[in-house]
C-alpha atoms as a PDB file:
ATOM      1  CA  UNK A   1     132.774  92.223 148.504  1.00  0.00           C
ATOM      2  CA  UNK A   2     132.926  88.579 146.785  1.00  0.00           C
ATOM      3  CA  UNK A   3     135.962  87.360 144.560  1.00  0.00           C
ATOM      4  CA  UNK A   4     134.427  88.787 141.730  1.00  0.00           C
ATOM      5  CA  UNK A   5     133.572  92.290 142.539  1.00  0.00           C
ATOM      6  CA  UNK A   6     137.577  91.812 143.923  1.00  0.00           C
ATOM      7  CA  UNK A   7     139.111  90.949 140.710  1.00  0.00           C
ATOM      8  CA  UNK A   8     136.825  93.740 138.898  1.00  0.00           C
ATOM      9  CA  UNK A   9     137.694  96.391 141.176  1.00  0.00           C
ATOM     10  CA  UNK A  10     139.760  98.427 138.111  1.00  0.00           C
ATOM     11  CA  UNK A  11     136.081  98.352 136.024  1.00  0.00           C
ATOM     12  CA  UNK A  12     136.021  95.782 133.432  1.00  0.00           C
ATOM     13  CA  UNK A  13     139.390  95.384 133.396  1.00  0.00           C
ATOM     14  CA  UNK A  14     140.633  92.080 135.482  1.00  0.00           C
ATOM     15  CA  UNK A  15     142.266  93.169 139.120  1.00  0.00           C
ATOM     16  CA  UNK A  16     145.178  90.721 138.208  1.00  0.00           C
ATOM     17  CA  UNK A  17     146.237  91.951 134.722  1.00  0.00           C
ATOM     18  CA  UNK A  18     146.266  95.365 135.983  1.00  0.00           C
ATOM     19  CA  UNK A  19     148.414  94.049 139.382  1.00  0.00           C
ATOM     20  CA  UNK A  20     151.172  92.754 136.619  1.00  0.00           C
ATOM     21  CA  UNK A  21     151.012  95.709 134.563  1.00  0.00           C
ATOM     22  CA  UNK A  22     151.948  97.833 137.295  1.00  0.00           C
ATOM     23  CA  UNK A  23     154.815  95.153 138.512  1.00  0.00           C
ATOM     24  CA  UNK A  24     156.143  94.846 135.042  1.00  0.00           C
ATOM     25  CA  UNK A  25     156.599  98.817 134.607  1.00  0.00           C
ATOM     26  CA  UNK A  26     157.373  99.696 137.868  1.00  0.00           C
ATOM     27  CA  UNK A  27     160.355  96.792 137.247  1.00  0.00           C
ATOM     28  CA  UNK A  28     161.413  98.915 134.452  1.00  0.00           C
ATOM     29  CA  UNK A  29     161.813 101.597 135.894  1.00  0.00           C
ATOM     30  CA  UNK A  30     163.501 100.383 138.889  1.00  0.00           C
ATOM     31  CA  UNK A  31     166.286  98.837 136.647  1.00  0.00           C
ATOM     32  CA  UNK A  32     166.321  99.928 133.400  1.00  0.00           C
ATOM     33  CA  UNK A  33     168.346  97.751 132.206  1.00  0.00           C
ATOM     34  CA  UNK A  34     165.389  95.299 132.217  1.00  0.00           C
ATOM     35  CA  UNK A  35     163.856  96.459 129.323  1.00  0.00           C
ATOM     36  CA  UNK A  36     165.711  93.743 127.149  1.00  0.00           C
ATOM     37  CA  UNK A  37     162.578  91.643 128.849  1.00  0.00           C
ATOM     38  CA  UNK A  38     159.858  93.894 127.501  1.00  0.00           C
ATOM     39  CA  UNK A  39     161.388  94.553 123.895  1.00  0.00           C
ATOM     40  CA  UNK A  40     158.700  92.549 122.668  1.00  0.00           C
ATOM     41  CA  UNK A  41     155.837  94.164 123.791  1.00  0.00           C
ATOM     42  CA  UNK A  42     153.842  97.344 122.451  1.00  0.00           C
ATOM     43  CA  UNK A  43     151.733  99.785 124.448  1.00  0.00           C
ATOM     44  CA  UNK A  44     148.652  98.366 122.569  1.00  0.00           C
ATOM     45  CA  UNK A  45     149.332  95.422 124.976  1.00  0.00           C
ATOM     46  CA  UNK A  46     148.296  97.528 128.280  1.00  0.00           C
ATOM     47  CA  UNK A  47     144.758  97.001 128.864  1.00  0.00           C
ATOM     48  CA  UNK A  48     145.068 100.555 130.440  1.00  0.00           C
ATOM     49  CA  UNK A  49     145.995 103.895 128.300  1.00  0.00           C
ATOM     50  CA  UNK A  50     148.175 105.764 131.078  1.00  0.00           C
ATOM     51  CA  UNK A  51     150.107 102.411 131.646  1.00  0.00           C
ATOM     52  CA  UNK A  52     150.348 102.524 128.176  1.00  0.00           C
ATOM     53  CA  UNK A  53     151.400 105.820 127.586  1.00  0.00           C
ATOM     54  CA  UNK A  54     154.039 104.641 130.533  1.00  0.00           C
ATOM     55  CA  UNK A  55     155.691 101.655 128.970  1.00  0.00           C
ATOM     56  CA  UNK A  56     155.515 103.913 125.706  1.00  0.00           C
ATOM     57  CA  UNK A  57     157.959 106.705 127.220  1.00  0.00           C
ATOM     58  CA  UNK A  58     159.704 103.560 128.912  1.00  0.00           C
ATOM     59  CA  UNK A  59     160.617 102.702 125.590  1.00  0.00           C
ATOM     60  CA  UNK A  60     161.068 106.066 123.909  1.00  0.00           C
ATOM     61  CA  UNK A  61     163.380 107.020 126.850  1.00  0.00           C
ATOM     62  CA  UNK A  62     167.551 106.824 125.852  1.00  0.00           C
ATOM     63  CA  UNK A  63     169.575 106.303 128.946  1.00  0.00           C
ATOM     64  CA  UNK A  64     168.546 105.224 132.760  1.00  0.00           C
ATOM     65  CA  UNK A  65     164.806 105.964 133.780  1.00  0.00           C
ATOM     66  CA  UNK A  66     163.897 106.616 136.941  1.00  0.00           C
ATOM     67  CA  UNK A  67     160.771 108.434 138.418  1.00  0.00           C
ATOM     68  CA  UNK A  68     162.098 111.996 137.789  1.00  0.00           C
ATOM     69  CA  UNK A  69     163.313 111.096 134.104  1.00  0.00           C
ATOM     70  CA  UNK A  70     159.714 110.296 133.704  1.00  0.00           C
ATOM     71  CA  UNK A  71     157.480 112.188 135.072  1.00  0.00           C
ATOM     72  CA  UNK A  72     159.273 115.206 133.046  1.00  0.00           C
ATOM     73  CA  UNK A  73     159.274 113.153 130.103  1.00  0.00           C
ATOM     74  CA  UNK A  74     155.207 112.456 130.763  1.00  0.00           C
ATOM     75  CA  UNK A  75     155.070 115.896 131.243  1.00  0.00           C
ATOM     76  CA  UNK A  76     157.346 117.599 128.397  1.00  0.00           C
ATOM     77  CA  UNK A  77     155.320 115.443 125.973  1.00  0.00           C
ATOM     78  CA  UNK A  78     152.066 117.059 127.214  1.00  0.00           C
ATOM     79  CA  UNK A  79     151.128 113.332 127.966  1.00  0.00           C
ATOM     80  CA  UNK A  80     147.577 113.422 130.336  1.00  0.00           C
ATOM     81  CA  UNK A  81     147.808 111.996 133.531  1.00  0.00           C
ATOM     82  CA  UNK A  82     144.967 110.041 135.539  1.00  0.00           C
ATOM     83  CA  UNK A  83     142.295 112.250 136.632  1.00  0.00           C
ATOM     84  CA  UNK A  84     143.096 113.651 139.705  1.00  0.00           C
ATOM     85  CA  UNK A  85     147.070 112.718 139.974  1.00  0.00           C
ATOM     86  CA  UNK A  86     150.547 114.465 138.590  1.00  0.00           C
ATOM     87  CA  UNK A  87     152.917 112.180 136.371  1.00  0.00           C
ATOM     88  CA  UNK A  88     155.177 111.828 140.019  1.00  0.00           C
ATOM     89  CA  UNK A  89     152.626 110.618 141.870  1.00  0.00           C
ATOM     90  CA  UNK A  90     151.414 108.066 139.411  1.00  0.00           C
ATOM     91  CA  UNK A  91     154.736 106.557 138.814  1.00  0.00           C
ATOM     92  CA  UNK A  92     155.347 106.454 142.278  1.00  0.00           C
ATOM     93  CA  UNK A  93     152.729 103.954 143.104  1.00  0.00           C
ATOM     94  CA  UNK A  94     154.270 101.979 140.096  1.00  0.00           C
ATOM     95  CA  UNK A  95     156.884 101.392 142.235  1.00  0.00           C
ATOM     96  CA  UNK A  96     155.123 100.516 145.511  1.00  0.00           C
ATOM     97  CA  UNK A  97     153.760  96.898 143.882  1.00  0.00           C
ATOM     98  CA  UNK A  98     157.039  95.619 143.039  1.00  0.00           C
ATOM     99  CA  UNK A  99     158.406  93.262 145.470  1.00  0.00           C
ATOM    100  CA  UNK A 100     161.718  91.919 143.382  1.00  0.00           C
ATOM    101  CA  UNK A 101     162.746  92.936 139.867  1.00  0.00           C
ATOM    102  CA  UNK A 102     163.639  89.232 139.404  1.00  0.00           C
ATOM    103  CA  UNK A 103     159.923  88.415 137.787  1.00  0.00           C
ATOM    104  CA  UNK A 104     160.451  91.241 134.845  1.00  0.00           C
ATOM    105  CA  UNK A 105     160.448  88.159 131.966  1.00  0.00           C
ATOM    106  CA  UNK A 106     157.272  86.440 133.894  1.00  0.00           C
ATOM    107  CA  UNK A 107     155.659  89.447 134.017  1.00  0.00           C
ATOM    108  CA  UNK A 108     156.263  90.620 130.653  1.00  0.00           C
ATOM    109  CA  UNK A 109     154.887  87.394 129.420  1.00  0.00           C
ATOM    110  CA  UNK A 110     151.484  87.853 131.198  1.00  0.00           C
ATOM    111  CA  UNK A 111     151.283  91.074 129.687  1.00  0.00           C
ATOM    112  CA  UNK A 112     151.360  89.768 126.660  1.00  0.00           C
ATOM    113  CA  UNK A 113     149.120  86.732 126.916  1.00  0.00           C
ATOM    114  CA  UNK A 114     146.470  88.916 128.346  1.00  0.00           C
ATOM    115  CA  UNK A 115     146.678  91.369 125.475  1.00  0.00           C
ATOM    116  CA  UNK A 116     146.291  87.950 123.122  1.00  0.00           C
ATOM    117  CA  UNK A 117     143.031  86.911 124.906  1.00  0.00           C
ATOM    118  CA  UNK A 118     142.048  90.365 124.758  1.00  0.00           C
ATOM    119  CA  UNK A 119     142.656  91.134 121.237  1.00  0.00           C
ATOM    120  CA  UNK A 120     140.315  87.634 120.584  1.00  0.00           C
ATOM    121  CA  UNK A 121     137.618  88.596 122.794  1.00  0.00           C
ATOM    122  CA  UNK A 122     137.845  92.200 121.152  1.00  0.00           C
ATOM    123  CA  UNK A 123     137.730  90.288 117.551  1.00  0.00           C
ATOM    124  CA  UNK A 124     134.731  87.732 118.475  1.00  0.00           C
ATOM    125  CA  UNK A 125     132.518  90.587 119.438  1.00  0.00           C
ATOM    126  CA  UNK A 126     133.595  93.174 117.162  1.00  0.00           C
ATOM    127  CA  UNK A 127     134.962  95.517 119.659  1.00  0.00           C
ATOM    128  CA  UNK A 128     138.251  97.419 120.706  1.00  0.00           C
ATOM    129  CA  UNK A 129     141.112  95.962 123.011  1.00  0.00           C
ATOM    130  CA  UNK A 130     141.317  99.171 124.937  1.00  0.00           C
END
């Protein structure tokens, strides 16, 4: 596999962006708390639909989060989950990816950068960020 079949390993979406996704929600849901960080961001930002609908219920959420809070969140709002997976087992992996919570604000403003450059790219050749 070269470096760029690597980095395109999640389709056409860059291996990297979806690598900080992933750490900036599974942050969030290690420490709620943290979502100060992300306040800024929508879910149109995800270059990914389920981490979207993630961060959404992240958001929507009053009180702590955790993985069970979730999932039966995900799952009381009829929200679907990746092919092949339940809401649990999804956000668990989340979770797995996030060495420190201490990176939350660097993370969140990757996030957002990439959903700039991606909103540009989508707006040069007349196409959708998702």
């Amino acid at each position: 596999m070269n470096l760029d079949q690597y980095i395109r390993q999640e389709g056409d979406e860059p291996r990297a962006i979806a690598l900080v996704e992933r750490a900036l929600l599974g942050c969030l849901i290690i420490d709620c708390g943290l979502r100060v960080y992300a306040r800024n961001l929508k879910p149109s930002d995800f270059s990914n639909k389920h981490r979207a609908e993630v961060f959404r219920a992240i958001m929507d959420i009053e009180g702590p989060v955790d993985l069970v809070i979730l999932a039966e969140h995900m799952e009381r709002h009829k929200t679907p989950a990746p092919a092949g997976k339940y809401w649990g087992e999804h956000l668990a992996g989340l979770l797995d990816i996030v060495p420190i919570t201490e990176h939350v604000e660097a993370y969140a403003k990757l996030v957002r950068q990439a959903s700039l450059t991606r909103k540009l790219e989508a707006r040069r050749s007349g196409g959708s960020s998702f």
